[in-house]
C-alpha atoms as a PDB file:
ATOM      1  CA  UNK A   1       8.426   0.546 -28.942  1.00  0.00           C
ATOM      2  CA  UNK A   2       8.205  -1.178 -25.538  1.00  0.00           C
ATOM      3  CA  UNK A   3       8.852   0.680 -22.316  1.00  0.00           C
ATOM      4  CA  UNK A   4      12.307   0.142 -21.039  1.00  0.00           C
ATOM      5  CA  UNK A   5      11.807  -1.806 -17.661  1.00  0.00           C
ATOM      6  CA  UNK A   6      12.915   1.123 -15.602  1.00  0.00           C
ATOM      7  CA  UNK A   7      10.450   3.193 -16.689  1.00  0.00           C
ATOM      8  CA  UNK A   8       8.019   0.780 -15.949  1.00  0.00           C
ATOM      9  CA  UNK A   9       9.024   0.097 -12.347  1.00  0.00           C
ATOM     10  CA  UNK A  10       8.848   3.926 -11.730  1.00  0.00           C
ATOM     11  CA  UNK A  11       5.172   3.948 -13.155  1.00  0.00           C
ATOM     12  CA  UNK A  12       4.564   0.504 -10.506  1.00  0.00           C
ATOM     13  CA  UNK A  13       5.967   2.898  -7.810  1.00  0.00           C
ATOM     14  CA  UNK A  14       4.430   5.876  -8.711  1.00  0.00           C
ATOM     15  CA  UNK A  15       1.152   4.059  -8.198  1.00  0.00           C
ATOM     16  CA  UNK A  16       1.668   2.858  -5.170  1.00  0.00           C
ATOM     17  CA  UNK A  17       2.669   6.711  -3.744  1.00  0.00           C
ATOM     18  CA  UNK A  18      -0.208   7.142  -2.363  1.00  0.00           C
ATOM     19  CA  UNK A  19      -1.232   7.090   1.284  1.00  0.00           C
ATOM     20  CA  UNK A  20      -4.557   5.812   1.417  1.00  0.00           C
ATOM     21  CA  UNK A  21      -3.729   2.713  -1.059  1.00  0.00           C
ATOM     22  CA  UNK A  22      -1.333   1.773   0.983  1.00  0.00           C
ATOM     23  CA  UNK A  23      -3.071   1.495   3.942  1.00  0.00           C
ATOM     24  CA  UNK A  24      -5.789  -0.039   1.819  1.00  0.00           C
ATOM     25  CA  UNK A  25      -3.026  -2.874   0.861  1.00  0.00           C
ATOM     26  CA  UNK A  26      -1.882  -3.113   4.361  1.00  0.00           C
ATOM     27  CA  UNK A  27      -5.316  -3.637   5.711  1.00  0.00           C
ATOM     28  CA  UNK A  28      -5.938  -6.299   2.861  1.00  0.00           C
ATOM     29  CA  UNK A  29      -2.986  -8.216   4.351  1.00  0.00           C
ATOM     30  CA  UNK A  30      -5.256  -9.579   7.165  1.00  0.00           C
ATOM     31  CA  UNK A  31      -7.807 -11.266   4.195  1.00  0.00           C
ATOM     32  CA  UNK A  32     -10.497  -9.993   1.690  1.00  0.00           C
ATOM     33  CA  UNK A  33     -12.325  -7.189   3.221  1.00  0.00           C
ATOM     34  CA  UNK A  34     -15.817  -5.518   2.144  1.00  0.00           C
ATOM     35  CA  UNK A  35     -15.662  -1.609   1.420  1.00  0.00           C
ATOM     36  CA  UNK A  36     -18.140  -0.927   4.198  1.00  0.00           C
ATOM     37  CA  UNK A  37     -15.362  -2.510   6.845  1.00  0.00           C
ATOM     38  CA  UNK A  38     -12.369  -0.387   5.123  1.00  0.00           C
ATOM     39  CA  UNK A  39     -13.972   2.928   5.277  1.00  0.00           C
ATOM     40  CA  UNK A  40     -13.923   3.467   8.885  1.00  0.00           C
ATOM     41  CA  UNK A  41     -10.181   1.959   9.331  1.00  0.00           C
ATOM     42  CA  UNK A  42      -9.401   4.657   6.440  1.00  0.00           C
ATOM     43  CA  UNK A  43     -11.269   8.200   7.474  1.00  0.00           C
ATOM     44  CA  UNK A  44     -11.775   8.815   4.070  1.00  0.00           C
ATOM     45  CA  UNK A  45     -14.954   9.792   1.998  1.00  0.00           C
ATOM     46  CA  UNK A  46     -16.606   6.822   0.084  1.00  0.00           C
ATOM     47  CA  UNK A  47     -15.737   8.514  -3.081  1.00  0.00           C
ATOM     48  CA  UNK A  48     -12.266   8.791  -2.829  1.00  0.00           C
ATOM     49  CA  UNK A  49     -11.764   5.339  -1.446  1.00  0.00           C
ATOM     50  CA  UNK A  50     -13.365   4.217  -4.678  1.00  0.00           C
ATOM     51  CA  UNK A  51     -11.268   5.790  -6.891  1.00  0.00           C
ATOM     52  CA  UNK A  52      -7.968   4.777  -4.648  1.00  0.00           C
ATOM     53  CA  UNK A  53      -9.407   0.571  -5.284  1.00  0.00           C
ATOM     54  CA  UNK A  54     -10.171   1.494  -8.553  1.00  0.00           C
ATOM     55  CA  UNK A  55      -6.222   2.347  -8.961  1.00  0.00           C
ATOM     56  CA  UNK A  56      -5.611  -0.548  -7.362  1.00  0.00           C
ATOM     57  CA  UNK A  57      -7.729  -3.095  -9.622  1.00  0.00           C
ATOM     58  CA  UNK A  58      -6.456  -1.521 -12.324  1.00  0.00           C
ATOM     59  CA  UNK A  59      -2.936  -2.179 -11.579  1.00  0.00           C
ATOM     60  CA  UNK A  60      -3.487  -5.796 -10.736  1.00  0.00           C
ATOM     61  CA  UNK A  61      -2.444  -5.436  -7.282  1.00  0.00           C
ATOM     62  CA  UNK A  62      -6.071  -5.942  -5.680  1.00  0.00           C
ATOM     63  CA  UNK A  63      -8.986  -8.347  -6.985  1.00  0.00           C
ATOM     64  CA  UNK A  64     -12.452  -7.362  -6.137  1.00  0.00           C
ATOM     65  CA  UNK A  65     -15.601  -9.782  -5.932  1.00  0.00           C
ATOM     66  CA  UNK A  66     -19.330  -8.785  -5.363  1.00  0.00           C
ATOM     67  CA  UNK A  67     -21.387 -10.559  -3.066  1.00  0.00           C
ATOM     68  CA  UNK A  68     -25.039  -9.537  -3.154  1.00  0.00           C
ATOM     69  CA  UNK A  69     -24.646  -5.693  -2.847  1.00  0.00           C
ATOM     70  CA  UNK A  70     -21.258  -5.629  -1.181  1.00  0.00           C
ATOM     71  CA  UNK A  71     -17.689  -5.589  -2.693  1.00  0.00           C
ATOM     72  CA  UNK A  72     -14.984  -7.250  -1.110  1.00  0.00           C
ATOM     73  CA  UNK A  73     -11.375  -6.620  -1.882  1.00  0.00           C
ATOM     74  CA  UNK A  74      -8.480  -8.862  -1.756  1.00  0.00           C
ATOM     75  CA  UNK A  75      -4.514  -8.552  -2.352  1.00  0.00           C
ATOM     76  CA  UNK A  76      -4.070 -10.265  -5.757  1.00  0.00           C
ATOM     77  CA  UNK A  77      -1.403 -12.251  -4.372  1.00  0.00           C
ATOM     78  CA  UNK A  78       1.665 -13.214  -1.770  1.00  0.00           C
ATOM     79  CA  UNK A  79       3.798 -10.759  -3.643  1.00  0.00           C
ATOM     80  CA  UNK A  80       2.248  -7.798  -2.787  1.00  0.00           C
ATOM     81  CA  UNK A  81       2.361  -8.976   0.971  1.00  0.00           C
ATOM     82  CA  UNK A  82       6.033  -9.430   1.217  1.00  0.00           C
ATOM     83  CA  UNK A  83       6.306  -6.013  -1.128  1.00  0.00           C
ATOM     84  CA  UNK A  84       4.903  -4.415   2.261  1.00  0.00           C
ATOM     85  CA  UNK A  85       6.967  -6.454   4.730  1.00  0.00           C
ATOM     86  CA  UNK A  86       9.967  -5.770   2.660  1.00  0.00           C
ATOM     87  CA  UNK A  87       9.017  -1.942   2.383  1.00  0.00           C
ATOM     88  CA  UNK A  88       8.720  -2.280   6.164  1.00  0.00           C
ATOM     89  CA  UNK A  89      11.911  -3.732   6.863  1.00  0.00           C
ATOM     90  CA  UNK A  90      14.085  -1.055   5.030  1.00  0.00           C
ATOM     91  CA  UNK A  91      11.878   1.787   6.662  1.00  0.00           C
ATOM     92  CA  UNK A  92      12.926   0.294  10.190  1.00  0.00           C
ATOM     93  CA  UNK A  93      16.287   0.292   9.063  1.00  0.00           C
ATOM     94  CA  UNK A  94      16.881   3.258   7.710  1.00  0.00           C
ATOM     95  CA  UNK A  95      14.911   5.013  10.646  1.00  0.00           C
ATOM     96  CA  UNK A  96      17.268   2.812  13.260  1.00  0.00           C
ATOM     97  CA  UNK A  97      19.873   4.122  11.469  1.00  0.00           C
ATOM     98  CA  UNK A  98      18.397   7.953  11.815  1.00  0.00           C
ATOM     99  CA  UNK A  99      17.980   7.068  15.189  1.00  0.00           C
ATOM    100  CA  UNK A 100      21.769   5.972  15.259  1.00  0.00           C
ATOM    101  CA  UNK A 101      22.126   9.080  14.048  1.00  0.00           C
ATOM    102  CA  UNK A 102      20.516  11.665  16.350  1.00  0.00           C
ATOM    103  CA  UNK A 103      21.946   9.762  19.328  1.00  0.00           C
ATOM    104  CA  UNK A 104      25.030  10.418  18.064  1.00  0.00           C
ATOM    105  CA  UNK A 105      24.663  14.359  17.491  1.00  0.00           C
ATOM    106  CA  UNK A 106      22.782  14.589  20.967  1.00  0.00           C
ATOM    107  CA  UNK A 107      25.805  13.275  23.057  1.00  0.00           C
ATOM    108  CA  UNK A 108      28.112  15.323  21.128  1.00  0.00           C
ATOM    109  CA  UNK A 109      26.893  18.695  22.277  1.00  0.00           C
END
């Protein structure tokens, strides 16, 4: 039996709840990128970045290509760029909003 499309869109989010692979995807937004160079932007141990791309290649969302001895990493496409911008946007919305918010509560003390 196929998996209902919700269920699979909570398995494509659950995958991507993860800090480090999203900064990995953010810092793929600026073009492919060797390990070596994404290690020190990360401050995590080689191992664990490796099993974060891993995650990542295996979901499709990252392509990786070996040149000589080095790996470099790539976003698999556009679409996982504007997934980022979009996330983006409605974080600075709904924290405008908070903002809104507190304001709000602060000037009616």
């Amino acid at each position: 039996m196929p998996v209902p499309l919700y269920q699979a869109k909570a398995e494509f989010f659950r995958m991507l709840g993860h800090p480090i692979r999203i900064r990995v995807l953010e810092l793929l937004q600026a073009g492919p990128t060797p390990v070596r160079d994404l290690l020190p932007a990360l401050d995590v141990e080689p191992s664990s970045l490796s099993q974060q791309l891993a995650i990542l290649r295996r979901s499709g969302l990252v392509t990786a290509t070996r040149e000589g001895s080095t790996v470099v990493y790539a976003l698999a496409g556009a679409d996982v760029a504007e997934l980022l911008r979009t996330a983006r946007r409605i974080l600075t919305e709904l924290l405008a909003d908070q903002g809104m918010l507190l304001e709000e509560l602060r000037a009616s003390r």
